[in-house]
Protein backbone atom coordinates (compact mmCIF):
# COMPACT_ATOMS: atom_id res chain seq x y z
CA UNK A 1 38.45 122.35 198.18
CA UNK A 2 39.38 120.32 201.23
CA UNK A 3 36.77 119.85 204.34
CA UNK A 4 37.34 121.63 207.80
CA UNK A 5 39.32 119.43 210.13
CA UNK A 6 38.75 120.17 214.20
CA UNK A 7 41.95 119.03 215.05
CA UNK A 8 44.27 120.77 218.00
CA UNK A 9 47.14 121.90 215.69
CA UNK A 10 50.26 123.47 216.91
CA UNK A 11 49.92 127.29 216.36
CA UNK A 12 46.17 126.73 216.01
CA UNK A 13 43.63 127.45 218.56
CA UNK A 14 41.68 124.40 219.80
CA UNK A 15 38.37 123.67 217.55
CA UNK A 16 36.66 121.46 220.38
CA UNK A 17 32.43 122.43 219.51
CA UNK A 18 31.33 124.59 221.99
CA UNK A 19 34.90 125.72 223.37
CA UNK A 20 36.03 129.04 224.12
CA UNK A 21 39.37 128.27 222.26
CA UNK A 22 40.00 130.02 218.48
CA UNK A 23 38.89 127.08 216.33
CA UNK A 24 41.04 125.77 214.38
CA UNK A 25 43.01 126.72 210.84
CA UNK A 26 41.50 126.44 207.69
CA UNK A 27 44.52 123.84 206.79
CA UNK A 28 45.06 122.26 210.42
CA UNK A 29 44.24 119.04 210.74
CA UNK A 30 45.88 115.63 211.69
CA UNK A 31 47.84 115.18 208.39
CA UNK A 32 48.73 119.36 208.25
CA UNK A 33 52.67 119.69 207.70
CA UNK A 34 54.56 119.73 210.56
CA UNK A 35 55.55 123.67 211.46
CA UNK A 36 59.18 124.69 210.25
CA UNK A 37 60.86 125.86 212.58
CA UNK A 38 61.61 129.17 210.42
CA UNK A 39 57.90 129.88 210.48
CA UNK A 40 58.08 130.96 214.17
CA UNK A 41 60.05 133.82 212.87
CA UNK A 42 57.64 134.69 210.36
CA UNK A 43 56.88 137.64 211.98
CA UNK A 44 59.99 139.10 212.13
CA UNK A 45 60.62 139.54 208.65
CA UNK A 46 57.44 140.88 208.25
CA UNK A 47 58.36 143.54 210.33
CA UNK A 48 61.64 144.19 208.85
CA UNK A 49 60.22 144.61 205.19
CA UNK A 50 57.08 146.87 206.44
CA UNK A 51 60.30 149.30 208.39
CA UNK A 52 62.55 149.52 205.11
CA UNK A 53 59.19 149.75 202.94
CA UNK A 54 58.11 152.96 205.23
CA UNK A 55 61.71 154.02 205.68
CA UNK A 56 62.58 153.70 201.86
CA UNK A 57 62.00 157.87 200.61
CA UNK A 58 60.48 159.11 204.56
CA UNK A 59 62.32 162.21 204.03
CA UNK A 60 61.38 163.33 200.64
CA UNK A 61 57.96 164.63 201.03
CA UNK A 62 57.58 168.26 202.43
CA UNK A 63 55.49 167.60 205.86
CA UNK A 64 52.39 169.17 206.09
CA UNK A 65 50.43 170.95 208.89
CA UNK A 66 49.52 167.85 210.98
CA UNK A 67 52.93 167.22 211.05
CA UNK A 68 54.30 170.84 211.79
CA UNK A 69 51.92 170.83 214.44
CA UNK A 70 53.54 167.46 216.25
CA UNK A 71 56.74 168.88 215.28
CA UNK A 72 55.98 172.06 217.40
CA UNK A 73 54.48 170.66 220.17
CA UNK A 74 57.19 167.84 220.32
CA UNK A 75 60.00 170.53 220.48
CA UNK A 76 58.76 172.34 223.99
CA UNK A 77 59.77 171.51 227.16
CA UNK A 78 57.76 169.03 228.92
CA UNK A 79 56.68 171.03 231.44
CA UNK A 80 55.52 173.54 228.24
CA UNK A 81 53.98 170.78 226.67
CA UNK A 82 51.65 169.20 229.40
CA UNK A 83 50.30 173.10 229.82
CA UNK A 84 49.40 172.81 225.91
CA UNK A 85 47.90 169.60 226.50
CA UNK A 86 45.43 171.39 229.24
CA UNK A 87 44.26 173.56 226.51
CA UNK A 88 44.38 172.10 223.28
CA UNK A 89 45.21 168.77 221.58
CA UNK A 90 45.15 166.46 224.56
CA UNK A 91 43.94 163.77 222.11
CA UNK A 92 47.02 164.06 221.01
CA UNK A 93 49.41 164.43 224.03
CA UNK A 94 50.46 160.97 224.80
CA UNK A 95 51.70 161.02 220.78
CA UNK A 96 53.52 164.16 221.41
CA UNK A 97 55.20 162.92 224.51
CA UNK A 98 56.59 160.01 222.72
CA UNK A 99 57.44 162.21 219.70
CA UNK A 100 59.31 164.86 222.13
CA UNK A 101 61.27 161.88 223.37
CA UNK A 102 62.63 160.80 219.99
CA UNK A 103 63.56 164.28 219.04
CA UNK A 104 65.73 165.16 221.67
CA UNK A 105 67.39 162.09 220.80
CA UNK A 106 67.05 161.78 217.19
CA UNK A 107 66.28 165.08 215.45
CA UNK A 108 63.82 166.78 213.72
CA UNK A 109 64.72 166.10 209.87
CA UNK A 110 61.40 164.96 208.09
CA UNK A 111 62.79 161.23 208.40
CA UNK A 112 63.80 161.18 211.82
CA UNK A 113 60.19 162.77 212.50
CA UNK A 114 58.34 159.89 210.97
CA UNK A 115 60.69 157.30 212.30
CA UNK A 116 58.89 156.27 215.06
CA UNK A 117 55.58 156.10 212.98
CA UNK A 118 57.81 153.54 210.50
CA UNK A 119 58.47 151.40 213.80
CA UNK A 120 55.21 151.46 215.01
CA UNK A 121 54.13 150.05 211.53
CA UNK A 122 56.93 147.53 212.05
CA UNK A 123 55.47 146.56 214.88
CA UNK A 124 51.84 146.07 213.71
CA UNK A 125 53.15 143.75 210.91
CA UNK A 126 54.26 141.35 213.40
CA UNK A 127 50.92 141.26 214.61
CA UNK A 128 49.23 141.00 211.42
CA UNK A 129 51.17 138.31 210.90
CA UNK A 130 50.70 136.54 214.19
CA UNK A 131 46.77 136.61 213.60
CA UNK A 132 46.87 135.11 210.44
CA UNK A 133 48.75 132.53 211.61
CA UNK A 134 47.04 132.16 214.78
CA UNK A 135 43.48 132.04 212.80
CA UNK A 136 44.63 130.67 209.24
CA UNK A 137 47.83 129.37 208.19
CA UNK A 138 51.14 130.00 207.56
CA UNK A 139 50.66 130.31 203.82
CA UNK A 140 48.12 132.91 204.35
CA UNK A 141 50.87 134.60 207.25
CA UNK A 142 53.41 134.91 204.50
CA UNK A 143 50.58 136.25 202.21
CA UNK A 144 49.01 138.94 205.26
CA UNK A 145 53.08 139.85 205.83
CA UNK A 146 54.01 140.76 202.11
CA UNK A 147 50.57 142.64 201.37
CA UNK A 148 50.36 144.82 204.76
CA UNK A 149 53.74 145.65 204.12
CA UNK A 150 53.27 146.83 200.82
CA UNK A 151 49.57 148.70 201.20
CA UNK A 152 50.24 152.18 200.30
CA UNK A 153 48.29 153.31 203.25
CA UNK A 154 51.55 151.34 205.50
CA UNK A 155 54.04 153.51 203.87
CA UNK A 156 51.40 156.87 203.75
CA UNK A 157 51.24 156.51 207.86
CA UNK A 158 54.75 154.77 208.12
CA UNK A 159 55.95 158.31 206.93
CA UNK A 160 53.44 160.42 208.83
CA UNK A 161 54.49 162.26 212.23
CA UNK A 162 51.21 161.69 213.72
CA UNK A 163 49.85 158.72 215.92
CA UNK A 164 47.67 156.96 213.41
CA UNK A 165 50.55 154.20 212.70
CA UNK A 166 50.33 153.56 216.82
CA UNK A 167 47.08 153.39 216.88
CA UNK A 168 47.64 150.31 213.84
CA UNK A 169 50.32 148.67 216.57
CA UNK A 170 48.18 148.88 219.80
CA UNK A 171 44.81 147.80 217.95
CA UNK A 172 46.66 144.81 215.58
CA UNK A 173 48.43 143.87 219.12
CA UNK A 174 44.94 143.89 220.90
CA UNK A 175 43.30 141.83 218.34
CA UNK A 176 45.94 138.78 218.59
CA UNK A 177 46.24 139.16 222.73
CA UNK A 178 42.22 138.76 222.72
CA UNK A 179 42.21 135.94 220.23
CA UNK A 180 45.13 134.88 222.88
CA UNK A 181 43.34 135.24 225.95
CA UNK A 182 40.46 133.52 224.20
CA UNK A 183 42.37 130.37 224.31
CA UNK A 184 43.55 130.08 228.15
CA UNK A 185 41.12 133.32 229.68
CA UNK A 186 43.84 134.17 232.94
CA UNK A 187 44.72 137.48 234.06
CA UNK A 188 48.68 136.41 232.80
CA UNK A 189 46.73 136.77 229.29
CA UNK A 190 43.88 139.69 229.68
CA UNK A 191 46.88 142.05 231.10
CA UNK A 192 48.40 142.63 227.88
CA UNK A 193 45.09 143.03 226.22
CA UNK A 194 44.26 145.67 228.92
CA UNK A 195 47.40 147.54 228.44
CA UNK A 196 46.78 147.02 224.30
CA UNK A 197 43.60 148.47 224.58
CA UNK A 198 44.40 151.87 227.04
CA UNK A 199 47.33 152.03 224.37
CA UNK A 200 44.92 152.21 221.51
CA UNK A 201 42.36 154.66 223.47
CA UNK A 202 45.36 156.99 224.21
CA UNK A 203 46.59 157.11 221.52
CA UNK A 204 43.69 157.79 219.67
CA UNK A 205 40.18 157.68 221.45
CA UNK A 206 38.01 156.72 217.85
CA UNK A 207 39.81 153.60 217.71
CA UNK A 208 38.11 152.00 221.08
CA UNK A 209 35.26 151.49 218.18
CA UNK A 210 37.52 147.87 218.15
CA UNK A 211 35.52 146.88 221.33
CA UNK A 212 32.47 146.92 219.79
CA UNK A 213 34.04 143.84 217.26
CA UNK A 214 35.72 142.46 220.08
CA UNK A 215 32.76 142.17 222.11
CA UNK A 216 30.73 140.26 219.94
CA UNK A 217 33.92 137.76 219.46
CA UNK A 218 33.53 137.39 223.17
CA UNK A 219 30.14 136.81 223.23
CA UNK A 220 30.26 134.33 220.41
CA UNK A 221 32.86 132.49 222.14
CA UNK A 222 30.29 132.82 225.09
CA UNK A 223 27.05 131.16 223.56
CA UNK A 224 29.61 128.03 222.77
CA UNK A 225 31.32 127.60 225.95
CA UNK A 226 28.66 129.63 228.30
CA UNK A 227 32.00 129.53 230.29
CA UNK A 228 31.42 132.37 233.64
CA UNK A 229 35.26 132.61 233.67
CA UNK A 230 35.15 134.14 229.90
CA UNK A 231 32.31 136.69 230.11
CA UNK A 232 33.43 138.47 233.84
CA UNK A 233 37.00 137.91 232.41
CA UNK A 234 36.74 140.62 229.43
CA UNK A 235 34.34 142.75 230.86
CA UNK A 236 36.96 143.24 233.96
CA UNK A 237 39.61 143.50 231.86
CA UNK A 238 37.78 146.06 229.71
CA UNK A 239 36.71 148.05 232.52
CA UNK A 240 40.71 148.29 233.81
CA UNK A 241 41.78 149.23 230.36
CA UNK A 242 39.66 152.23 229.86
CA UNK A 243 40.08 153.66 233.29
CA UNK A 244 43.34 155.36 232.21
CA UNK A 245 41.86 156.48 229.22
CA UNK A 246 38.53 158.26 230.62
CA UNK A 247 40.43 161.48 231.76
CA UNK A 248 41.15 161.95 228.09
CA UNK A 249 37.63 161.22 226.95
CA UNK A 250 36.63 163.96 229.62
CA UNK A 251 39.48 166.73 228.67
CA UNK A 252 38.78 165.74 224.79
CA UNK A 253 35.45 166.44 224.54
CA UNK A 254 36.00 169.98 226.12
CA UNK A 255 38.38 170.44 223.40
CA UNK A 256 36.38 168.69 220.23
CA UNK A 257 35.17 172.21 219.30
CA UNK A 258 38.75 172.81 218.50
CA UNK A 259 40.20 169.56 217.03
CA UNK A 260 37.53 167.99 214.54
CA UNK A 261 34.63 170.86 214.27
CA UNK A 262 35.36 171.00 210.63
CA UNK A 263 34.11 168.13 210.27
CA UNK A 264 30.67 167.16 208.78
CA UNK A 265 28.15 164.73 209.02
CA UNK A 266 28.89 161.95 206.64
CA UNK A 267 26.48 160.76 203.85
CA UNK A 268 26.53 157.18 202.20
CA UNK A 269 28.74 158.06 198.79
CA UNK A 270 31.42 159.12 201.65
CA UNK A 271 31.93 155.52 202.40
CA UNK A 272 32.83 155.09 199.23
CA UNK A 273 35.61 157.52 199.36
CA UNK A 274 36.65 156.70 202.58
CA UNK A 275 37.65 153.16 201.71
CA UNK A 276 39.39 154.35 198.58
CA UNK A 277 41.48 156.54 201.51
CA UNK A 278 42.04 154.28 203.84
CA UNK A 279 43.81 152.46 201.45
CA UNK A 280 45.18 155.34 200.19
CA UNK A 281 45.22 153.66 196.66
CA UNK A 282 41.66 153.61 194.44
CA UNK A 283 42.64 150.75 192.52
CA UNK A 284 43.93 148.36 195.35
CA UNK A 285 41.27 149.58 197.38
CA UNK A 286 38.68 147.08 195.73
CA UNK A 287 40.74 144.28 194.79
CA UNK A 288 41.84 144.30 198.51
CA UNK A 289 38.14 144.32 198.63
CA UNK A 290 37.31 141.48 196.57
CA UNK A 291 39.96 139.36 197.91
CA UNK A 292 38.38 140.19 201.72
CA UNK A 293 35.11 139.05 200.92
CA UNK A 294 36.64 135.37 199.27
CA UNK A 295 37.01 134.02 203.05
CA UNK A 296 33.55 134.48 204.14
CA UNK A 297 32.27 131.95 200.99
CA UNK A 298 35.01 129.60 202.11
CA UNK A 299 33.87 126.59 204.52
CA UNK A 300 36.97 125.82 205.72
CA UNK A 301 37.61 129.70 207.23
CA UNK A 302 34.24 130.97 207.67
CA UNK A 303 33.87 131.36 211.51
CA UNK A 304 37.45 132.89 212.02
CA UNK A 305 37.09 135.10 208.44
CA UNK A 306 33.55 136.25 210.27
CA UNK A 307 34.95 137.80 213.40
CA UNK A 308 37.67 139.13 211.44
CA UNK A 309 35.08 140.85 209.43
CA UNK A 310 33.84 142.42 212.58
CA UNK A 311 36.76 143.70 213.14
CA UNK A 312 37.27 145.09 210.03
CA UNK A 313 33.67 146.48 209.02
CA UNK A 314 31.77 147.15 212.53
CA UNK A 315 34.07 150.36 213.78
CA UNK A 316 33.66 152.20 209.62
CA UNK A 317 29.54 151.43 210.07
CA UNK A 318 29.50 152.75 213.71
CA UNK A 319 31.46 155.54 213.27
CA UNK A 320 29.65 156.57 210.15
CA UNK A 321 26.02 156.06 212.65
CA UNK A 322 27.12 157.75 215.09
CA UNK A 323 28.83 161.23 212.81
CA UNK A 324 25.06 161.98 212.54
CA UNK A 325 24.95 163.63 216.07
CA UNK A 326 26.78 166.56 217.78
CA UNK A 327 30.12 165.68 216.35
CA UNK A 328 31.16 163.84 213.44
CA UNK A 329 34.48 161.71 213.52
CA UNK A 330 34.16 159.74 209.95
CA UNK A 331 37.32 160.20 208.44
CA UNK A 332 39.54 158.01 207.07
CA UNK A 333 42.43 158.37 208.97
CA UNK A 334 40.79 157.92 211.91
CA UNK A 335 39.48 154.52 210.84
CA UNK A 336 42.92 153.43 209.99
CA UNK A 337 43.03 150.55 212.67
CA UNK A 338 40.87 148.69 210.72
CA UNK A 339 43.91 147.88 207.93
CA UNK A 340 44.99 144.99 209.24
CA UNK A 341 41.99 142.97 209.75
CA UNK A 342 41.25 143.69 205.89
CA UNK A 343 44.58 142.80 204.70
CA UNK A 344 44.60 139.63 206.88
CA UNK A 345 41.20 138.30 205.17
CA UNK A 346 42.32 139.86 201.80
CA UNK A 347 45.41 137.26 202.43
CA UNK A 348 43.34 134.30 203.62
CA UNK A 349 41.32 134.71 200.64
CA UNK A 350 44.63 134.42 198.39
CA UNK A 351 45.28 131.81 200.27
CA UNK A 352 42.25 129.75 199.55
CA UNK A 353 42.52 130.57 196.13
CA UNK A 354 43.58 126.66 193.74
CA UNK A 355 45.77 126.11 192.18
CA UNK A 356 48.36 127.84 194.51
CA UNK A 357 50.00 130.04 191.69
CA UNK A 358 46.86 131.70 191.18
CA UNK A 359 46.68 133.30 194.96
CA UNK A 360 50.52 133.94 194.48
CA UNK A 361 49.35 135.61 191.04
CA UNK A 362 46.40 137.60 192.72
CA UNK A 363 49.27 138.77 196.06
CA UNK A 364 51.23 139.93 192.56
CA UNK A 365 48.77 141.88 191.23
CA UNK A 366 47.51 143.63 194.35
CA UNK A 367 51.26 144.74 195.30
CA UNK A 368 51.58 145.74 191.34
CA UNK A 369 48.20 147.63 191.57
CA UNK A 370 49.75 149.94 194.40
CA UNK A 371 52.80 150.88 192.91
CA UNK A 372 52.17 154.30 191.41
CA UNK A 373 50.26 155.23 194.68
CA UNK A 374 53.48 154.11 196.40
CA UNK A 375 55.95 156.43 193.52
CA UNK A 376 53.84 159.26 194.46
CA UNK A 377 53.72 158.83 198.04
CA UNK A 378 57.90 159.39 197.82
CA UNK A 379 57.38 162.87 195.94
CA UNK A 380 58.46 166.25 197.57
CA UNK A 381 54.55 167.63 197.41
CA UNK A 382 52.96 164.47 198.50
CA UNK A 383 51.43 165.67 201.42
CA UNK A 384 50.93 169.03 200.77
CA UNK A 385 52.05 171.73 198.08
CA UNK A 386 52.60 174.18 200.34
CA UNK A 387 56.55 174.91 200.50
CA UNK A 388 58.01 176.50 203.21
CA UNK A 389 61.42 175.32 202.03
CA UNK A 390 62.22 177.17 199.42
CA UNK A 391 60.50 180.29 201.36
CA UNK A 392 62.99 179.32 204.48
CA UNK A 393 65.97 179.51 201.44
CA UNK A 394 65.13 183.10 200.12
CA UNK A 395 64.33 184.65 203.96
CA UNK A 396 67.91 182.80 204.85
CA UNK A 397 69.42 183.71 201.93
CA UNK A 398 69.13 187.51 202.29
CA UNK A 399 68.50 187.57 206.31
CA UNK A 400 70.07 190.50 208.59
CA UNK A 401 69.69 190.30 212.42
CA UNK A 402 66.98 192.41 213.64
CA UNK A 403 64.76 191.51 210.50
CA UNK A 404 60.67 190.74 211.23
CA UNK A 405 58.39 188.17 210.45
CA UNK A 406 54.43 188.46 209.14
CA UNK A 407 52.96 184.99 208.17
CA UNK A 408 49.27 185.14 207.42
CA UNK A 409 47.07 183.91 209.82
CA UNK A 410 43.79 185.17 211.13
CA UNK A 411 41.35 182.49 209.91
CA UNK A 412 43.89 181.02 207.43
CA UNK A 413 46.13 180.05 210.85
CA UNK A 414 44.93 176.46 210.31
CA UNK A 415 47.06 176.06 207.78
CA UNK A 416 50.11 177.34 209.97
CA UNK A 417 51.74 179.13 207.45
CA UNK A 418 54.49 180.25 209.99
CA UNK A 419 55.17 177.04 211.24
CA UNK A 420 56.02 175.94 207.31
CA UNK A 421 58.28 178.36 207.41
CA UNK A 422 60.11 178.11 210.99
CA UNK A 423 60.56 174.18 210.13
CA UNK A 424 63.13 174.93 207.60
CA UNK A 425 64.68 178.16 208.82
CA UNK A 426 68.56 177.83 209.73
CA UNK A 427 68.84 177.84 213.91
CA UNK A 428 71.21 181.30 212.65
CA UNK A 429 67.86 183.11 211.72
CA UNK A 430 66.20 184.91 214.08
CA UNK A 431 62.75 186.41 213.45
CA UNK A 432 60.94 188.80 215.29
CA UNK A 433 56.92 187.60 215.13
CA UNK A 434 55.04 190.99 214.09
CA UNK A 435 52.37 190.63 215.35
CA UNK A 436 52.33 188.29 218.37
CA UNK A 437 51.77 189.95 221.28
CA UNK A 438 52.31 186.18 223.24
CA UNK A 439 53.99 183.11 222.05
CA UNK A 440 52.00 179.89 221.71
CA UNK A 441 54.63 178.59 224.38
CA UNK A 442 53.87 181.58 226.67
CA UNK A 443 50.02 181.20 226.23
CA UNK A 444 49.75 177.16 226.33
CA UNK A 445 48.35 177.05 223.17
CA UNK A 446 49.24 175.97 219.65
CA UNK A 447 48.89 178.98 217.90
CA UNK A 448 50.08 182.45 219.51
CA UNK A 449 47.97 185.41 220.80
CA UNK A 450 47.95 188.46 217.95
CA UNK A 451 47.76 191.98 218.86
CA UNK A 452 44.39 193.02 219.40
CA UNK A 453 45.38 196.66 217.61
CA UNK A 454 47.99 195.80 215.04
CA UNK A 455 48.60 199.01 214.11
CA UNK A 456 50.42 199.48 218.13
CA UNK A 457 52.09 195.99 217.27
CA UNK A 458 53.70 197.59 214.08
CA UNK A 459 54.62 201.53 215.68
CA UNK A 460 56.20 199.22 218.84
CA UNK A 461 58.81 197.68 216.23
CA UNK A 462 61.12 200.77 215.61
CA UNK A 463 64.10 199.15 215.97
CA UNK A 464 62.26 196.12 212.94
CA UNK A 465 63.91 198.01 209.93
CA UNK A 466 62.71 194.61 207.79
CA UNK A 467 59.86 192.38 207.86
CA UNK A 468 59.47 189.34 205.84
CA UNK A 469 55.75 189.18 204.51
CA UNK A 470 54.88 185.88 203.45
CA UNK A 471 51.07 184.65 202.19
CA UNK A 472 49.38 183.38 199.05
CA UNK A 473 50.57 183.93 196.34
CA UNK A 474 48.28 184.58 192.68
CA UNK A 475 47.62 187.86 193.53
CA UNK A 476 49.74 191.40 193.10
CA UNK A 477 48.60 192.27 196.93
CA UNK A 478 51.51 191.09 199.00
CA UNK A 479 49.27 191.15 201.99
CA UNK A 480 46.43 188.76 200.54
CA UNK A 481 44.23 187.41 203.24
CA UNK A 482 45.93 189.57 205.83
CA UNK A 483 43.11 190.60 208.40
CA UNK A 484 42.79 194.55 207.53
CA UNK A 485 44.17 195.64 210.71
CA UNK A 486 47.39 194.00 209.86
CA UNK A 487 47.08 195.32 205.89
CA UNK A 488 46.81 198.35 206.74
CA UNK A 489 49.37 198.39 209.62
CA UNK A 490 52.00 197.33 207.47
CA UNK A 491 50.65 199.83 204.71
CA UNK A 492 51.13 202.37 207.11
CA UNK A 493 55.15 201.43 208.06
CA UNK A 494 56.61 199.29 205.58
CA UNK A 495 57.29 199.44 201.74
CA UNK A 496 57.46 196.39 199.75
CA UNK A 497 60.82 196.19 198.29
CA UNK A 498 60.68 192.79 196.39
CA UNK A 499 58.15 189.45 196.15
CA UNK A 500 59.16 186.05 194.83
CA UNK A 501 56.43 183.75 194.39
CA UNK A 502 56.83 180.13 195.53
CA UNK A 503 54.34 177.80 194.40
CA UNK A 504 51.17 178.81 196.45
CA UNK A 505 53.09 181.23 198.63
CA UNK A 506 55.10 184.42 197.93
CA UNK A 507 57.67 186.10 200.44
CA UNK A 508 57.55 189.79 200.50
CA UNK A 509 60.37 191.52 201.86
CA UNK A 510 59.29 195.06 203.29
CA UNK A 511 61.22 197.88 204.72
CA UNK A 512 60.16 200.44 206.91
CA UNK A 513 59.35 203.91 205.27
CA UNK A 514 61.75 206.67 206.20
């Protein structure tokens, strides 16, 4: 292996001791090759793989309730949707209002719905690619490029309707503008940081767990320099950044009861699994490992592979810390912004890796590692085995005007059995909701308001000759897990006439009894 050189190297930061600047590449130095002019595009094609990677089968899998969920927020009004937003899911909202944008352009098929998360991923491979070169080299660029665009987890979020693939862009986008601003510190370079950062926070408030990482950078940078300008610098720039985000801090934590009380405080064999998540592939999951720790034994990289580390490791160990109090918010998903700082030192270690073939070998084997995570990812009952679909085909199939519709919910509405089926019914079908007495649109909420006496719900419907009954299937009662006001109300009115059992659900079409 080759010593460090402290050089000033085009695309490198200054490695002056005791500057503020990002020190210099691993390979920089006086005799480093002269940058083609091709590699300034680098990032491009990065970002053009990861988009036809994520775009490649976005439609196939069935979404699942996350996704319904964004799917019927996205589809109200605006004015509808802010009034949501006061209630429930205002973690969310920004997401939503992006997502309601696209569809009133775009659609609502399952690929036009995770579009915008395959662009955001697009977007955060540029950025990957920019700090690698910024920090490393353009060999380890190309390497960080190939390998975040082929990650599982890129094309599991790529083809996700939620906001965890922004939350990748803003937080990959903050991490180069800091090591950016850390070079010349002016307010022409800490705005796009600040705007990076509310981004991030809106878009998902766990993920301002990067300033923690960040903050240390700084104060690294700091002790070298002990440069005034530096220090005032971020902590300004922090402080503008998060004042657009604090009203959604405030409104959120009125709402956590809501959004993440199922969750539970973590213990240390979950960080174990949530690696092996976040990765969304077991077996790449530790060679990505391995190859991030190779870096931090490496001379020539070990200062910029260090704060990278940070990055990486600091927000998983604070978050899992601080999931021990009132509310836990360790899950993997949620850590996602972390990604690209692993595959970055993943690729530098590659990189460092002699002779050359044997890092190209090792980028090889990680891609080849991934690839039956990546099959299975493109599968119709990926995300969930739920399917609404082929319920939607038999209520369609047979449907009269007039006819009603019973999904189960009562505690089981978390798993929005009625939205699975309203995502794939034909705009001709028309079904009356048994037993709402309000519409989540009419009561600002995600879920609507059920009669208090179902048995008045089901006498009110005289004109409902039909209701379609649809719940878990695996069990001859076509009203499993109905609450027993709502058994017995339909008891009382209705006589099956068939069930079909799809999967985990059956439909059961009831008529009223004469």
């Amino acid at each position: 292996m080759t010593t460090s050189s402290t050089a000033v190297t085009p695309g490198t930061g200054a490695g002056r001791p005791g500057s503020a600047a990002v020190p210099a590449g691993p390979h920089a130095g006086p005799d480093a090759t002269p940058t083609p002019a091709l590699a300034r595009f680098d990032w491009l094609w990065a970002a053009l793989l990861t988009f036809a990677v994520a775009c490649t089968g976005g439609g196939v899998a069935q979404p699942w309730r996350d996704e319904l969920a964004s799917w019927h927020a996205a589809r109200r009004g605006t004015g509808d949707l802010v009034d949501m937003l006061g209630n429930v899911d205002a973690v969310s909202g920004v997401y939503y209002l992006v997502l309601h944008g696209w569809v009133s352009l775009a659609g609502d098929s399952p690929a036009m719905l995770r579009m915008p998360s395959a662009l955001a991923m697009a977007g955060a491979a540029a950025f990957v690619v920019l700090t690698a070169r910024r920090l490393f080299d353009r060999r380890v660029a190309v390497f960080a490029g190939v390998l975040f665009a082929l990650v599982p987890a890129v094309s599991k979020y790529g083809q996700e309707a939620r906001s965890y693939a922004f939350v990748v862009l803003a937080v990959s986008a903050a991490t180069w503008l800091l090591l950016r601003a850390l070079e010349r510190p002016t307010a022409k370079r800490w705005l796009p940081y600040a705007v990076a950062v509310a981004a991030a926070g809106l878009f998902h408030i766990v993920s301002l767990l990067v300033l923690l990482p960040h903050g240390l950078i700084v104060l690294g940078r700091w002790w070298g320099s002990r440069s005034r300008r530096l220090l005032v610098g971020y902590v300004l720039t922090v402080a503008v950044a998060l004042l657009p985000v604090v009203p959604l801090v405030l409104l959120g934590r009125r709402q956590v009861g809501r959004q993440i009380s199922w969750l539970t405080a973590p213990h240390l064999r979950d960080l174990a699994g949530t690696w092996s998540n976040l990765v969304a592939s077991p077996l790449t999951s530790y060679a990505l490992l391995a190859a991030a720790l190779l870096p931090l034994a490496w001379t020539r990289g070990r200062r910029p592979a260090a704060e990278l580390a940070l990055v990486a490791a600091l927000p998983i160990g604070v978050a899992w810390v601080i999931s021990h109090g009132s509310t836990s918010y360790f899950l993997d998903r949620y850590l996602l912004f972390t990604l690209p700082a692993w595959v970055v030192l993943a690729a530098a270690g590659l990189g460092a890796l002699r002779p050359r073939a044997l890092g190209v070998t090792g980028l090889v084997v990680l891609v080849a590692l991934g690839m039956t995570d990546q099959r299975h990812l493109r599968t119709k009952y990926a995300k969930d085995g739920t399917d609404g679909k082929r319920v939607a085909e038999v209520i369609a199939k047979d449907y009269k005007p007039g006819d009603g519709f019973a999904p189960v919910r009562g505690s089981d509405r978390v798993f929005m059995i009625d939205f699975t089926v309203e995502y794939y019914l034909p705009g001709k079908v028309k079904l009356k909701d048994v037993f709402a007495e309000r519409s989540a649109v009419a009561d600002d909420d995600l879920f609507p308001v059920e009669c208090e006496q179902a048995a008045r719900c089901a006498t009110d419907l005289n004109g409902t000759q039909r209701v379609w009954v649809v719940t878990w299937s695996g069990t001859s009662n076509p009203y499993h897990k109905f609450p027993e006001a709502q058994q017995k109300a339909l008891k009382d009115h209705y006589k099956p006439v068939r069930t079909t059992k799809l999967g985990n659900l059956q439909v059961t079409l009831v008529e009223r009894a004469r």
